[in-house]
N, C-alpha and C. Protein backbone atom coordinates (compact mmCIF):
# COMPACT_ATOMS: atom_id res chain seq x y z
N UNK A 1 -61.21 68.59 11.37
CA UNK A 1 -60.55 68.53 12.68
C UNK A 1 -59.36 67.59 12.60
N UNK A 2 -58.31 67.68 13.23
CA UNK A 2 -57.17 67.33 13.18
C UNK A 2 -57.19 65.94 13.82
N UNK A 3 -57.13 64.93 14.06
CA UNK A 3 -56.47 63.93 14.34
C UNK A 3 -55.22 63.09 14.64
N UNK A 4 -54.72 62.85 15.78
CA UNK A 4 -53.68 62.13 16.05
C UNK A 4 -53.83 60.79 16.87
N UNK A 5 -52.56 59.66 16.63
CA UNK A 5 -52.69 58.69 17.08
C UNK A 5 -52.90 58.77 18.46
N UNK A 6 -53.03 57.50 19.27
CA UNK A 6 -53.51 57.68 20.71
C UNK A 6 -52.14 57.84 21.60
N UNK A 7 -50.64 57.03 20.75
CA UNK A 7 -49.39 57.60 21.74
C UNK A 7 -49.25 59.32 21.35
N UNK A 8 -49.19 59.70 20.04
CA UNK A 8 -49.04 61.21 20.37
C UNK A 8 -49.97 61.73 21.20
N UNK A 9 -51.53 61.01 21.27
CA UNK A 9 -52.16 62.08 21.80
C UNK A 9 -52.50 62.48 23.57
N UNK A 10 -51.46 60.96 23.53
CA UNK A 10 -51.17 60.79 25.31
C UNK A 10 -50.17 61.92 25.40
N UNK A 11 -49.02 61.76 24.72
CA UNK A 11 -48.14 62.55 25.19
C UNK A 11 -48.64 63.80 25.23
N UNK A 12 -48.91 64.49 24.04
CA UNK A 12 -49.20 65.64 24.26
C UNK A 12 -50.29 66.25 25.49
N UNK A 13 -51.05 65.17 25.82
CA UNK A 13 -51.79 65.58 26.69
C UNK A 13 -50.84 65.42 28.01
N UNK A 14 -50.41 64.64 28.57
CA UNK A 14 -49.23 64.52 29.08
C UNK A 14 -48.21 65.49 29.70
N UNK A 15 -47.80 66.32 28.76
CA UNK A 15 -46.98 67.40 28.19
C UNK A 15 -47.87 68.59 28.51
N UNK A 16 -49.16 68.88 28.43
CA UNK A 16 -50.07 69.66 28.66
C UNK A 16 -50.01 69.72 30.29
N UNK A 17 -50.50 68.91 30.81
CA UNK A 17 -50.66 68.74 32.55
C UNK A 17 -49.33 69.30 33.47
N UNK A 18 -48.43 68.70 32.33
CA UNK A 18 -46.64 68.94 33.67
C UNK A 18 -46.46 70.38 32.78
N UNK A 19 -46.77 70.88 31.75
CA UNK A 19 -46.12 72.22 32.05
C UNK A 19 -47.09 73.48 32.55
N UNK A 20 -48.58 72.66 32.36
CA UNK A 20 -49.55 73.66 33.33
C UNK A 20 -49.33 73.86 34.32
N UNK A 21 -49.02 72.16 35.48
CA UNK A 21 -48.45 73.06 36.67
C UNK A 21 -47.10 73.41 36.87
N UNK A 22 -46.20 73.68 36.11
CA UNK A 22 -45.19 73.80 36.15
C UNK A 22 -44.90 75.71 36.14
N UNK A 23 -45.86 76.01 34.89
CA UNK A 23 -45.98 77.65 34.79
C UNK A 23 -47.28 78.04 35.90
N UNK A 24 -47.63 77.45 36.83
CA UNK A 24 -48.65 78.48 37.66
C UNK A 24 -47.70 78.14 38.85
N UNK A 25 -47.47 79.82 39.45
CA UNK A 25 -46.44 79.74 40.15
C UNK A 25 -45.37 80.32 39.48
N UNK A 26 -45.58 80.44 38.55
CA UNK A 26 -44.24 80.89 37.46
C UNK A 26 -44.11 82.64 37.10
N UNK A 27 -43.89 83.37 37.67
CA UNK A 27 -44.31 84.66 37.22
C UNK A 27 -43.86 85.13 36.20
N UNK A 28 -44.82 85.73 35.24
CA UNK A 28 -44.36 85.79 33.54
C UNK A 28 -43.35 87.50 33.53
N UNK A 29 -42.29 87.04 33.82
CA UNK A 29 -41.35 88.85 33.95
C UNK A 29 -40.37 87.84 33.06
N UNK A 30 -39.36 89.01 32.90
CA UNK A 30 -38.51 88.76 31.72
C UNK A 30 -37.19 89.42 32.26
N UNK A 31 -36.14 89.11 31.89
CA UNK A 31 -34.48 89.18 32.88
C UNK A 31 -34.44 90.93 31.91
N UNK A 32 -33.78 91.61 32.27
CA UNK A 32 -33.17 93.06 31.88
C UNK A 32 -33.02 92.63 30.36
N UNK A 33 -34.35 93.56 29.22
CA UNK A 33 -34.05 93.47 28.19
C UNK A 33 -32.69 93.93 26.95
N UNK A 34 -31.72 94.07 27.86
CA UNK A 34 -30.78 94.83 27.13
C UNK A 34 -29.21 93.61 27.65
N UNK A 35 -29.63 92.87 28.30
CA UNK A 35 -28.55 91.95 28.57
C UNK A 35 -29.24 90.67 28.86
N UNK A 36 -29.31 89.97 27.62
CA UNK A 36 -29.74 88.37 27.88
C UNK A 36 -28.71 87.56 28.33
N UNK A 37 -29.20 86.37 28.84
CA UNK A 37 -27.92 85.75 29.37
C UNK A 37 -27.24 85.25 28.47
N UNK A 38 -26.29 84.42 28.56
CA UNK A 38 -25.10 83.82 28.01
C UNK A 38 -25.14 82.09 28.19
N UNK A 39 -25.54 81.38 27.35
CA UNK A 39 -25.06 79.95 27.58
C UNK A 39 -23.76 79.75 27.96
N UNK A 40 -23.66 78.92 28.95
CA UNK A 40 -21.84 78.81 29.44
C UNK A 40 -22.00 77.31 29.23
N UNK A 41 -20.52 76.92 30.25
CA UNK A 41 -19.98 75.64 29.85
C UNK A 41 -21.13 74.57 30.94
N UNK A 42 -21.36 75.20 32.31
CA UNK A 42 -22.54 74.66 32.99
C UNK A 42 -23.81 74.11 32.45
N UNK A 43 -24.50 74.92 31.76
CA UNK A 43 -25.65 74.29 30.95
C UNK A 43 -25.58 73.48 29.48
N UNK A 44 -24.40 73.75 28.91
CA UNK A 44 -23.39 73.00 27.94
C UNK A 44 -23.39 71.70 28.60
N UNK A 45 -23.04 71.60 30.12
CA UNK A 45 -23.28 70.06 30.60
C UNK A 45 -24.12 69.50 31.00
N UNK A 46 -25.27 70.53 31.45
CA UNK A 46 -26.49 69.92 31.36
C UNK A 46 -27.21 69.40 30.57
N UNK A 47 -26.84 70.01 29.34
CA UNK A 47 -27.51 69.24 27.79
C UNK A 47 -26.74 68.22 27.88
N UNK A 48 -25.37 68.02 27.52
CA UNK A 48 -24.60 66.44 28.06
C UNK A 48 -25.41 65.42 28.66
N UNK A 49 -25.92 65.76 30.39
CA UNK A 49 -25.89 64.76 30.74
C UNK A 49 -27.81 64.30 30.49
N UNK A 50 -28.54 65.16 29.87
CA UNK A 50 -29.86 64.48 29.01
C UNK A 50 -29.48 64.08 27.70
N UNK A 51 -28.48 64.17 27.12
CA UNK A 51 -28.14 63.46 25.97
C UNK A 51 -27.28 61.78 26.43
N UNK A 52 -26.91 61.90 27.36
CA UNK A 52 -25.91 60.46 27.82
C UNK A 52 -26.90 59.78 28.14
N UNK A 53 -28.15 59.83 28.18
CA UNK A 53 -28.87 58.70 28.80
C UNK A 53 -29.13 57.94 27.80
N UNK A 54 -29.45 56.35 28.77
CA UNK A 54 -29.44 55.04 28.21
C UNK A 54 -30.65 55.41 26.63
N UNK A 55 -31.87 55.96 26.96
CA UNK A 55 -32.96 55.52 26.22
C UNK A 55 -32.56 56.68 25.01
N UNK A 56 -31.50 57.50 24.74
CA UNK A 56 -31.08 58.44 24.06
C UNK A 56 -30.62 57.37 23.14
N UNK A 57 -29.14 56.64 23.75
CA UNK A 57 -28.08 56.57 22.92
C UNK A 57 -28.84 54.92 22.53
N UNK A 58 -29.85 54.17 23.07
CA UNK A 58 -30.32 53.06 22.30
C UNK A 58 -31.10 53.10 21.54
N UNK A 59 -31.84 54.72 21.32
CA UNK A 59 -32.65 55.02 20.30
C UNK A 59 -31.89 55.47 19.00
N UNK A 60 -30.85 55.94 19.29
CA UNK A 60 -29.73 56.74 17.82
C UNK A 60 -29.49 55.25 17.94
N UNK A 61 -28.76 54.62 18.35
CA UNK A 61 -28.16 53.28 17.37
C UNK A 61 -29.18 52.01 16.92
N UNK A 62 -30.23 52.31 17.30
CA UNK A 62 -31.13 51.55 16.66
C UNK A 62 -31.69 51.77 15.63
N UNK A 63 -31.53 53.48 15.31
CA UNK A 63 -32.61 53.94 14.37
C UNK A 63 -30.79 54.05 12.97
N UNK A 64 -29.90 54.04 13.42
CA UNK A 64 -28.60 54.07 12.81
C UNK A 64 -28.24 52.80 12.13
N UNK A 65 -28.69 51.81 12.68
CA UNK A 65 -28.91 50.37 12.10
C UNK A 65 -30.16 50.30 10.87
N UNK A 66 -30.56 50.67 11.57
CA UNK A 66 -32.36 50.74 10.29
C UNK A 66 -31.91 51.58 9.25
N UNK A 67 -31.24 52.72 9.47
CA UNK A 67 -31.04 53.65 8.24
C UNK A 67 -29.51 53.55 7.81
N UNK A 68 -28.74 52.26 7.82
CA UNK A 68 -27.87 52.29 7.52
C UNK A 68 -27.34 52.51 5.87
N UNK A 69 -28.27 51.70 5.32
CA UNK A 69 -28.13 51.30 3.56
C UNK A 69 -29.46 52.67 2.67
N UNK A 70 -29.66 53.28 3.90
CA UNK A 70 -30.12 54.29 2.92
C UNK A 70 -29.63 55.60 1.84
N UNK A 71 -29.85 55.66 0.97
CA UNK A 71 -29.37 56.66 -0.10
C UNK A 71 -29.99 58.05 0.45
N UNK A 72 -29.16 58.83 -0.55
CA UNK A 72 -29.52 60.15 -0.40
C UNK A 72 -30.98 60.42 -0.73
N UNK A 73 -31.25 59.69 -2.08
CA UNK A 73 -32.65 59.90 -2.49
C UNK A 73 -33.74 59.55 -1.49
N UNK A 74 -33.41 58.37 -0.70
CA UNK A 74 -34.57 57.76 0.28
C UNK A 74 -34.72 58.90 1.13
N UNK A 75 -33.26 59.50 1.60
CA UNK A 75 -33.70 60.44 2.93
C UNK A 75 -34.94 61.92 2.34
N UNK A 76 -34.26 61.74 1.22
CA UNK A 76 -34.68 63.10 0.68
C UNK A 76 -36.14 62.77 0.38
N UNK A 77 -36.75 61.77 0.08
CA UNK A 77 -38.02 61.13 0.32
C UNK A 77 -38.72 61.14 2.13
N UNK A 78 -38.17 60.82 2.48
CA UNK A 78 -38.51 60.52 3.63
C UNK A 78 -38.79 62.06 4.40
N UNK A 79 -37.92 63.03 4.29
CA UNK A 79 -38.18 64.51 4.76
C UNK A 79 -39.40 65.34 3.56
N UNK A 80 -39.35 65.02 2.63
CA UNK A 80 -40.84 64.81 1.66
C UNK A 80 -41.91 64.46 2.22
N UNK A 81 -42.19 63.53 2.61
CA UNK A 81 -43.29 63.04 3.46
C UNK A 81 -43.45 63.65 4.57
N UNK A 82 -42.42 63.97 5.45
CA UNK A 82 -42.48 64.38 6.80
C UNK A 82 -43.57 66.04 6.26
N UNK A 83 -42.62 66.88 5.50
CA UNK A 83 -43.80 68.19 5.42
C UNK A 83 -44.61 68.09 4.56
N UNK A 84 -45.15 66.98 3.80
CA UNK A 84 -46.29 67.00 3.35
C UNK A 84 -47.36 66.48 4.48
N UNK A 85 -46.97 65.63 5.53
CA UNK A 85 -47.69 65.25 6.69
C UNK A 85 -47.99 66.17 7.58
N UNK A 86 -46.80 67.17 7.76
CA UNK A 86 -47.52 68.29 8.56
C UNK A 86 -48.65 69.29 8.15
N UNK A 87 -49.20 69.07 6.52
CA UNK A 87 -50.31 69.66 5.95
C UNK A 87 -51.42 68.95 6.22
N UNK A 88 -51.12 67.76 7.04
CA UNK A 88 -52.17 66.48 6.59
C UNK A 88 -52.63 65.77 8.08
N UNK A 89 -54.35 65.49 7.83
CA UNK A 89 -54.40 64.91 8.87
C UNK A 89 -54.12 63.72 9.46
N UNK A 90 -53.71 62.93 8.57
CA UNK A 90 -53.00 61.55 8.13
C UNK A 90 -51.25 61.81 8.37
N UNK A 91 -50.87 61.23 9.64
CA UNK A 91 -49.69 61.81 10.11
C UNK A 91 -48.54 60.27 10.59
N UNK A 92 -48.36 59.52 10.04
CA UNK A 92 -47.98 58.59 10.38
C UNK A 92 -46.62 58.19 10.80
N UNK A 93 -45.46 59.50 9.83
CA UNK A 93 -44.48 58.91 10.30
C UNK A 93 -44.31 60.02 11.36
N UNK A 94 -44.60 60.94 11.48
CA UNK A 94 -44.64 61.82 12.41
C UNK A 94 -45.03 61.38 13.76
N UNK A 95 -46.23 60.77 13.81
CA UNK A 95 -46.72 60.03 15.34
C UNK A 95 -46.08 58.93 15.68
N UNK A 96 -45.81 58.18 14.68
CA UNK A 96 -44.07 56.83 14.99
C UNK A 96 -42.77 57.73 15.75
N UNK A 97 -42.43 58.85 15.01
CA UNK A 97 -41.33 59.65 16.09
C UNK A 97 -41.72 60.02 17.52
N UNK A 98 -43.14 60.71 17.29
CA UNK A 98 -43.45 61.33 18.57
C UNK A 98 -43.94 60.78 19.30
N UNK A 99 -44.21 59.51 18.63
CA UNK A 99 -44.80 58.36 20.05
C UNK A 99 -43.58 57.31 20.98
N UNK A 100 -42.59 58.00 20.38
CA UNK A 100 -41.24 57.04 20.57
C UNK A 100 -40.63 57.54 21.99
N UNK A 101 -40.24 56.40 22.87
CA UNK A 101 -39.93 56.41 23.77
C UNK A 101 -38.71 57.51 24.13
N UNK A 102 -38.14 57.61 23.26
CA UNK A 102 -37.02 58.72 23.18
C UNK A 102 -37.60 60.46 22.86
N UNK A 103 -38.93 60.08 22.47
CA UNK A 103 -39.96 61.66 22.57
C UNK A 103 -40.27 61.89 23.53
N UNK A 104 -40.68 60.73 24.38
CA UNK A 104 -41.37 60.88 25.79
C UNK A 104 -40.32 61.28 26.63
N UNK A 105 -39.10 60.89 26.41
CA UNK A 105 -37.93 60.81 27.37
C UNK A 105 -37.60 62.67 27.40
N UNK A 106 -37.15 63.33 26.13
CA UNK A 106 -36.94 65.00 25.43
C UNK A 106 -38.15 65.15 26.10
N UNK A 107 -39.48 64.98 26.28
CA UNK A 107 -40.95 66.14 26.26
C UNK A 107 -40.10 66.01 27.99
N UNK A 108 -39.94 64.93 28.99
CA UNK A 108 -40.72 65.12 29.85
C UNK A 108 -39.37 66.02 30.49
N UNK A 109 -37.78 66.04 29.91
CA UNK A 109 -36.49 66.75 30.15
C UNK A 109 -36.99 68.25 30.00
N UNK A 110 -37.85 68.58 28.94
CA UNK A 110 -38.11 69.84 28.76
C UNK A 110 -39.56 70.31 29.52
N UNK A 111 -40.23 69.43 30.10
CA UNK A 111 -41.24 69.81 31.08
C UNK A 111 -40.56 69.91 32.32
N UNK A 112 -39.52 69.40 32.76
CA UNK A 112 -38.79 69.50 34.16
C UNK A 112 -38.07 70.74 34.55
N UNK A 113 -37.23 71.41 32.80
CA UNK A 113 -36.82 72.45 32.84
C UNK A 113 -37.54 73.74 33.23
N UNK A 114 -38.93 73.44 33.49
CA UNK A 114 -39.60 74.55 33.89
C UNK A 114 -39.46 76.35 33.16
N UNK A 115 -40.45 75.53 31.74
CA UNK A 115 -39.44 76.96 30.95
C UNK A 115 -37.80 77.02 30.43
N UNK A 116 -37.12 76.54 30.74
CA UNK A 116 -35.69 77.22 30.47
C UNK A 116 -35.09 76.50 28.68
N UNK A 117 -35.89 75.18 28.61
CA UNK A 117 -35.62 74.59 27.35
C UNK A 117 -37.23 74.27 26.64
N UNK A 118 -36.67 75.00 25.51
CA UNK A 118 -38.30 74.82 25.14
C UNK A 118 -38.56 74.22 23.70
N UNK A 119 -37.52 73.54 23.31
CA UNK A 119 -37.33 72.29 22.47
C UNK A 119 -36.34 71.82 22.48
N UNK A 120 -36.77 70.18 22.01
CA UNK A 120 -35.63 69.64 21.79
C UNK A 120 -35.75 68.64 20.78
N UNK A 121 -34.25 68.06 20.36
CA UNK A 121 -34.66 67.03 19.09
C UNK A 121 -33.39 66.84 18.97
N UNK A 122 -33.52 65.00 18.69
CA UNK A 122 -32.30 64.55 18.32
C UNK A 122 -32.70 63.55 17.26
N UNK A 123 -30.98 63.73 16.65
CA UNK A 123 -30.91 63.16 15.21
C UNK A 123 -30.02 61.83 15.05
N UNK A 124 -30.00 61.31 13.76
CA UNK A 124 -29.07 60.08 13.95
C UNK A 124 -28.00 60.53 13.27
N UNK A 125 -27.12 59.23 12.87
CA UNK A 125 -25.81 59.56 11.86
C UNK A 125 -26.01 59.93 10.78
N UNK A 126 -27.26 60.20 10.22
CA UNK A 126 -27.13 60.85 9.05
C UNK A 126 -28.39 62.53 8.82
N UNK A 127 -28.41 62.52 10.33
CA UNK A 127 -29.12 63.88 10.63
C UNK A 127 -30.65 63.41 10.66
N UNK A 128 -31.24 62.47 10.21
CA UNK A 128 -32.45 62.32 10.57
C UNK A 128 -32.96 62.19 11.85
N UNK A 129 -34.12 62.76 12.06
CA UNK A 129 -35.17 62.93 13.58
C UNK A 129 -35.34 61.67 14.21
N UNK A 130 -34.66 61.56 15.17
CA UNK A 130 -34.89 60.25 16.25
C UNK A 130 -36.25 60.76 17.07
N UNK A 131 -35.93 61.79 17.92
CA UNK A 131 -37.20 61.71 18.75
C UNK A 131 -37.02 62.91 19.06
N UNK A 132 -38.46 63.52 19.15
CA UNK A 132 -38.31 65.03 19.66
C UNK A 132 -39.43 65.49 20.35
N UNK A 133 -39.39 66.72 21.35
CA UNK A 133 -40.51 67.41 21.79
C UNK A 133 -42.00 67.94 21.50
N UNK A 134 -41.25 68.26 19.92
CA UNK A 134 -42.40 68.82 19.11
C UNK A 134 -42.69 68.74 17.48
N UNK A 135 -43.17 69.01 17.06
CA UNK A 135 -43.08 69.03 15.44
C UNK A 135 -42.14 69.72 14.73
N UNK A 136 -40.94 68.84 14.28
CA UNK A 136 -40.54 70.39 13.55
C UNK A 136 -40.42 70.10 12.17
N UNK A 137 -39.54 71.56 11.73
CA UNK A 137 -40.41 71.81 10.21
C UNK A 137 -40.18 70.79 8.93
N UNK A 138 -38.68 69.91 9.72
CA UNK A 138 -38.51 68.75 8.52
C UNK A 138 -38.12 67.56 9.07
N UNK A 139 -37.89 66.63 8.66
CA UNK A 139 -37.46 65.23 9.04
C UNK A 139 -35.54 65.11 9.21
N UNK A 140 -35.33 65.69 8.37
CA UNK A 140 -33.80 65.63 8.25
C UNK A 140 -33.12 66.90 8.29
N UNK A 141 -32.37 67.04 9.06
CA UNK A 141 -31.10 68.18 9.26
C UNK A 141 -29.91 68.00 9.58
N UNK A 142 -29.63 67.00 8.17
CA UNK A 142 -28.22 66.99 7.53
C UNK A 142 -27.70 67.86 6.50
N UNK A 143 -28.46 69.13 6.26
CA UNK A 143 -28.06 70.02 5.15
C UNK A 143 -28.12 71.39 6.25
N UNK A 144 -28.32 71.42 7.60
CA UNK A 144 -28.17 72.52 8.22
C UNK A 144 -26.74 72.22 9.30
N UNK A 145 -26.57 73.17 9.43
CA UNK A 145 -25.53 73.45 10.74
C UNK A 145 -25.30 72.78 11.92
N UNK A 146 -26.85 72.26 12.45
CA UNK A 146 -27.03 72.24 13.40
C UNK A 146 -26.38 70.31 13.78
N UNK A 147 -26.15 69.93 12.19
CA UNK A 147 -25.54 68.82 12.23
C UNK A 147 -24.03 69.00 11.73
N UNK A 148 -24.19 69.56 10.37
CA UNK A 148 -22.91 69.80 9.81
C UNK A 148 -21.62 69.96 11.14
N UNK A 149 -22.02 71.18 12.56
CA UNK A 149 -21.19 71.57 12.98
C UNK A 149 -20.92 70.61 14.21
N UNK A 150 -21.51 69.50 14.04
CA UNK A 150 -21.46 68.92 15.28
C UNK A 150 -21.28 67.95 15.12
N UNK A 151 -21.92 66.85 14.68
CA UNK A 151 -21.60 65.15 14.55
C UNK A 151 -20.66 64.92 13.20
N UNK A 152 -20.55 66.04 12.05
CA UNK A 152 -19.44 66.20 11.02
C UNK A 152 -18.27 66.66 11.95
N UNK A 153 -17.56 67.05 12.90
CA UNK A 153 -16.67 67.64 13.52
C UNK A 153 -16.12 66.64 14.10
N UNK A 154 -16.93 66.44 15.24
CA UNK A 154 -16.02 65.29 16.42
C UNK A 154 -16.62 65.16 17.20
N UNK A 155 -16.29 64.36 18.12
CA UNK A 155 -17.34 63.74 19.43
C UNK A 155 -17.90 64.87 20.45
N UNK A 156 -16.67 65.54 20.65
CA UNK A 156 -17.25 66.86 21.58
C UNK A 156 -17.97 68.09 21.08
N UNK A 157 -18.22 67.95 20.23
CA UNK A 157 -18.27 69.09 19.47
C UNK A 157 -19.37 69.92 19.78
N UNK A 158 -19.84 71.39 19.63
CA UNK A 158 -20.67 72.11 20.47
C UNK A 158 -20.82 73.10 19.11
N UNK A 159 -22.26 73.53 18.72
CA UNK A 159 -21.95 74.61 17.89
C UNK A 159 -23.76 75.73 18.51
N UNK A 160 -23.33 76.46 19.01
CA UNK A 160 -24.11 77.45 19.47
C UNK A 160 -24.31 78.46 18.73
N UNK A 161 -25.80 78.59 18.09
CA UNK A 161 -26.16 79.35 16.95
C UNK A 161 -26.19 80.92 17.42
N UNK A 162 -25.71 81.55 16.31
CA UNK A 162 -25.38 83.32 16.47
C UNK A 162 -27.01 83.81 16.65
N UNK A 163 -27.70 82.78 15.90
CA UNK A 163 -29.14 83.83 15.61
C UNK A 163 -30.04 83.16 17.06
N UNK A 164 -30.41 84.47 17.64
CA UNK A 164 -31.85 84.39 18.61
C UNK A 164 -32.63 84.98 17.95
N UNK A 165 -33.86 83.99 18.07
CA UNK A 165 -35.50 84.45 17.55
C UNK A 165 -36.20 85.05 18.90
N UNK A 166 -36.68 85.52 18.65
CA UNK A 166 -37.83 86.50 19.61
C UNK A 166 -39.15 85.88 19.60
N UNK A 167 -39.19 85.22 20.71
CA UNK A 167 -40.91 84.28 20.78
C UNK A 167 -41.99 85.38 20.52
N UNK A 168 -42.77 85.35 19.88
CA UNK A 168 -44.06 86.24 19.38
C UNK A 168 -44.80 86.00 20.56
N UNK A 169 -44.84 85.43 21.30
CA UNK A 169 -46.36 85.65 22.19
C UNK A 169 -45.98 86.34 23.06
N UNK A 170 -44.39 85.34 23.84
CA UNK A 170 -43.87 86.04 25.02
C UNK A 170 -42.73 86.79 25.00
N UNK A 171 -42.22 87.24 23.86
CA UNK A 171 -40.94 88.36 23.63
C UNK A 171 -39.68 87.46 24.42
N UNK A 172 -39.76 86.36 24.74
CA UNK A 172 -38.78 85.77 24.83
C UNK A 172 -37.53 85.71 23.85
N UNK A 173 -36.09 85.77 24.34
CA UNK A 173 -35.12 85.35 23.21
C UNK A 173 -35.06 84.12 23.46
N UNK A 174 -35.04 83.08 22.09
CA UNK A 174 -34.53 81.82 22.33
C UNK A 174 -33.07 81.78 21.10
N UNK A 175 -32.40 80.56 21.70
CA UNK A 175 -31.21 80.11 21.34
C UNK A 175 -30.99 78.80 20.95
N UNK A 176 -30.56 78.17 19.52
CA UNK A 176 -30.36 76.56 19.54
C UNK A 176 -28.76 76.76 20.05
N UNK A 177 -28.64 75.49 21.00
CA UNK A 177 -27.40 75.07 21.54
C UNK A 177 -27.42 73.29 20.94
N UNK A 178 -26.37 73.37 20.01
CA UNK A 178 -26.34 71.69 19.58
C UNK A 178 -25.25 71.25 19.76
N UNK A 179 -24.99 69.86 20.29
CA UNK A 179 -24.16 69.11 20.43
C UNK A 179 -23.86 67.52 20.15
N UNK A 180 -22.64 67.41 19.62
CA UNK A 180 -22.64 65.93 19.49
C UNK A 180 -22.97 64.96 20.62
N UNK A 181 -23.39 63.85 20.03
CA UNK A 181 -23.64 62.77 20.90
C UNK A 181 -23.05 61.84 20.76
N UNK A 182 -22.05 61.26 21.58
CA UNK A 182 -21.05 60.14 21.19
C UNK A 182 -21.23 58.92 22.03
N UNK A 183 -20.49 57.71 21.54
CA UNK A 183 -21.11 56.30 22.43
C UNK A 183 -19.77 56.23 23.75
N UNK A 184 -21.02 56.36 24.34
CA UNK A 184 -19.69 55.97 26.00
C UNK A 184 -18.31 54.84 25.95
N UNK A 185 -18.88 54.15 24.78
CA UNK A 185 -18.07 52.74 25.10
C UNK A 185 -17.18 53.26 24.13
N UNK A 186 -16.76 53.76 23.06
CA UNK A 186 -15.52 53.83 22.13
C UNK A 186 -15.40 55.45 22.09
N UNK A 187 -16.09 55.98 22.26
CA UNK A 187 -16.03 57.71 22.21
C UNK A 187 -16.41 58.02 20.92
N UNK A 188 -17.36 57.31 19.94
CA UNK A 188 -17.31 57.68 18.78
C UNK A 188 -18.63 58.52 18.51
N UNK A 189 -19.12 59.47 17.44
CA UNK A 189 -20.11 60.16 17.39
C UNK A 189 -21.44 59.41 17.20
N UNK A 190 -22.38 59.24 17.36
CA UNK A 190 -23.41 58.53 17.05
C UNK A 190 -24.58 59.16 16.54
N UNK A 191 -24.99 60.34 17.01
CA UNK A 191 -25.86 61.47 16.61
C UNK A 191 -25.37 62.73 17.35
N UNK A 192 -26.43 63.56 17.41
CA UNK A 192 -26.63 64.67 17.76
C UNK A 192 -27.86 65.17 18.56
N UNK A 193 -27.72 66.07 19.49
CA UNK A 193 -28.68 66.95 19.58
C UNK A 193 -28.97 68.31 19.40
N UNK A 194 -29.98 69.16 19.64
CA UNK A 194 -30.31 70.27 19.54
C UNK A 194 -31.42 70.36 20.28
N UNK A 195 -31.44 71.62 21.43
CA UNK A 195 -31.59 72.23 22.44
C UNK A 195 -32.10 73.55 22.43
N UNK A 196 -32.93 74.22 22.22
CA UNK A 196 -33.47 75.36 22.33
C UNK A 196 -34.10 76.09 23.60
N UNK A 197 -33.04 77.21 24.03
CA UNK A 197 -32.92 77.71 25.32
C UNK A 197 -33.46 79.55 25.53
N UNK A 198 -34.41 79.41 26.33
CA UNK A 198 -35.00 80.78 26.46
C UNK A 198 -33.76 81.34 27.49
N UNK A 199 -33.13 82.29 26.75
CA UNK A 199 -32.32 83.07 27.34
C UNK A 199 -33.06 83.95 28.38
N UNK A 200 -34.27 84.45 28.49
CA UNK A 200 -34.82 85.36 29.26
C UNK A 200 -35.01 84.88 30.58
N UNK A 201 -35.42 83.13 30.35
CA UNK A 201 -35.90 82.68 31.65
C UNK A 201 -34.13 82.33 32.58
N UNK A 202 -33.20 81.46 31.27
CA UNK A 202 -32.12 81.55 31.59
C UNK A 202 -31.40 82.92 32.62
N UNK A 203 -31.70 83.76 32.33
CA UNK A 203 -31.52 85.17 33.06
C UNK A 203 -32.21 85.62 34.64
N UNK A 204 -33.47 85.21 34.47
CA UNK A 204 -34.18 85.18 35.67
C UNK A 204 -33.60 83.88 36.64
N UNK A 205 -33.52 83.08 36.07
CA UNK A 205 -33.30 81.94 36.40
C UNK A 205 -31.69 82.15 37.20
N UNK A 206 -30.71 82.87 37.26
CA UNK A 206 -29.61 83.44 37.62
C UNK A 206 -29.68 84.46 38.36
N UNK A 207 -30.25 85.88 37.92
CA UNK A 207 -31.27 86.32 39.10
C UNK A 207 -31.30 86.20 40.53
N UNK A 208 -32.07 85.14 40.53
CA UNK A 208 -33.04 84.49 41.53
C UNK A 208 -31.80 83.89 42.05
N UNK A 209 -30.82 83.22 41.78
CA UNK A 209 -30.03 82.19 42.21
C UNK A 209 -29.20 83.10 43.08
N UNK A 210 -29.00 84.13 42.44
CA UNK A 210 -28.07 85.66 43.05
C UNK A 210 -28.47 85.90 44.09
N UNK A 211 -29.61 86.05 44.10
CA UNK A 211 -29.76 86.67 45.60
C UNK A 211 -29.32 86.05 47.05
């Protein structure tokens, strides 16, 4: 049987309660399968303004200080461990991220969204996992896009992935939408995020607003 520390296992329980009642009441239909919606510049600023917050940008420069003098080899160690831990019931640096105040801050942004964001995760200056919603599959994503096109670019920078996956349970399309994260006080990049958006609910969610 699996085991986790007692902050992951708050959160997740946590995380369990606000999106139970969040989906009853929620009717499980899906927007016109032949026209999903479109991320625009509106929800482009809604990711903005959950990335500008205080407990965001003091978690990237704290964890940017700690990993300043690290080598390539350490990171590449360090995302080593991360998926050998997800085989393992012994999960340590994994429950240090997800017990981090900046996890709690992403779970409870994406429990509010009611459906519409259904991960999230942000990285530091050198693409490593500050704090995130859920488990994901590595520690570092400084060799994917989802950094390359965004905190390698410039402060504003926005890179919205071509590929939607199709959720297996609920035939949902989802979408990563990532964006740089820069410091209010000089405009400079500091990390990143990444945002994963159910276009279907996105759709209903417009819909409904239509009428």
């Amino acid at each position: 049987m699996k085991t986790f520390s007692l902050p992951l296992l708050a959160i997740m329980m946590a995380l369990s309660a606000i999106l139970g009642s969040a989906i009853l009441g929620q009717p499980a239909q899906a927007a016109d399968p032949a026209a999903p919606a479109q991320v625009d510049d509106a929800l482009v600023a809604q990711m903005r303004e959950i990335a500008s917050h205080s407990t965001v940008l003091i978690s990237i420069k704290a964890q940017n200080e700690r990993h300043k003098a690290l080598a390539q080899a350490d990171i590449d160690a360090l995302d080593k461990k991360w998926v050998d831990q997800r085989k393992s019931d012994d999960q340590p640096l994994i429950a240090q991220v997800l017990g981090s105040p900046l996890s709690g801050y992403l779970i409870r942004q994406m429990a509010q969204s009611r459906g519409l964001f259904v991960e999230m995760f942000v990285m530091d200056n050198k693409g490593l996992n500050v704090g995130q919603s859920s488990i994901t599959g590595d520690y570092w994503q400084g060799d994917e896009a989802k950094y390359q096109k965004t905190f390698l670019v410039g402060p504003d920078a926005v890179f919205i992935d071509d590929e939607i996956v199709v959720e297996k349970k609920t035939g949902h399309r989802l979408q990563q939408v990532n964006l740089t994260i820069k410091d209010p006080a000089d405009g400079k990049p500091v990390g990143a995020i990444t945002v994963e958006v159910d276009l279907d609910m996105l759709a209903l969610r417009r819909q409904q607003a239509a009428r």
